[in-house]
N, C-alpha and C. Protein backbone atom coordinates (compact mmCIF):
# COMPACT_ATOMS: atom_id res chain seq x y z
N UNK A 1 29.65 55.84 -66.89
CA UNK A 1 29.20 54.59 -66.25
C UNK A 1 30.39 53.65 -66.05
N UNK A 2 30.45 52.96 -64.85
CA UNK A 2 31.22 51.93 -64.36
C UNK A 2 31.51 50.92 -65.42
N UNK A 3 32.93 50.42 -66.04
CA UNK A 3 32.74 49.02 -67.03
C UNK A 3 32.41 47.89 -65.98
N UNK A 4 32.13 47.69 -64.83
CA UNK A 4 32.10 46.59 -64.26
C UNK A 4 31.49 46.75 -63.33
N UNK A 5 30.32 45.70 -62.78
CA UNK A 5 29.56 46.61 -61.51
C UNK A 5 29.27 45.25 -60.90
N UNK A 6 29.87 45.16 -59.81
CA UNK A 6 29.30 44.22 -58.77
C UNK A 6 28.08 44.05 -58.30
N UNK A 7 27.36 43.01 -58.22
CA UNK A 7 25.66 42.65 -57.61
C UNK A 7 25.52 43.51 -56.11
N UNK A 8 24.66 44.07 -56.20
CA UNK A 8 24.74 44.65 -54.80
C UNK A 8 24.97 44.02 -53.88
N UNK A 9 25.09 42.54 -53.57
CA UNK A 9 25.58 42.05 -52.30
C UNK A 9 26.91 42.52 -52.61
N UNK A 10 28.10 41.97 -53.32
CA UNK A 10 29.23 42.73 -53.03
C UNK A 10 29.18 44.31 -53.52
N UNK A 11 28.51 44.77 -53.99
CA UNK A 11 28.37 46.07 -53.99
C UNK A 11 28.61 46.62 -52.73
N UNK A 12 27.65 46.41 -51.72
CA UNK A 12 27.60 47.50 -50.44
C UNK A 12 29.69 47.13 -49.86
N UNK A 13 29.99 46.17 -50.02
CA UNK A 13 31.30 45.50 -49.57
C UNK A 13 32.48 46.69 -50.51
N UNK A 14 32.24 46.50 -51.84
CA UNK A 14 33.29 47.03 -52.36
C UNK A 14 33.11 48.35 -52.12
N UNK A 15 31.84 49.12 -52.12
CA UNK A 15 31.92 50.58 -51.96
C UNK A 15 32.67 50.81 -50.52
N UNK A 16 32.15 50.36 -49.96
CA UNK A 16 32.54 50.36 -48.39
C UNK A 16 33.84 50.28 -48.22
N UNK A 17 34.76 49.38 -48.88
CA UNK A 17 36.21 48.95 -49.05
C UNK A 17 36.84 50.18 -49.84
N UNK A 18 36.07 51.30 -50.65
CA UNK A 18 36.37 51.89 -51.40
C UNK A 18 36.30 53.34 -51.06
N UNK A 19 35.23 53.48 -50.06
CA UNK A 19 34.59 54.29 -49.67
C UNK A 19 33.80 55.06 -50.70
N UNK A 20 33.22 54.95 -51.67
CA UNK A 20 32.58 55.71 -52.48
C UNK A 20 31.36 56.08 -51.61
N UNK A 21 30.82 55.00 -51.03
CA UNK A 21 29.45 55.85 -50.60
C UNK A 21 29.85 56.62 -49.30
């Protein structure tokens, strides 16, 4: 599991920036 997890509003942002999804 992630130590740190962004609220899904910046969630969809950081994955996206990250490309995980």
């Amino acid at each position: 599991m992630s130590d740190i997890i962004p609220p899904d509003n910046d969630n969809i942002r950081f994955t996206r920036g990250h490309a995980f999804h």
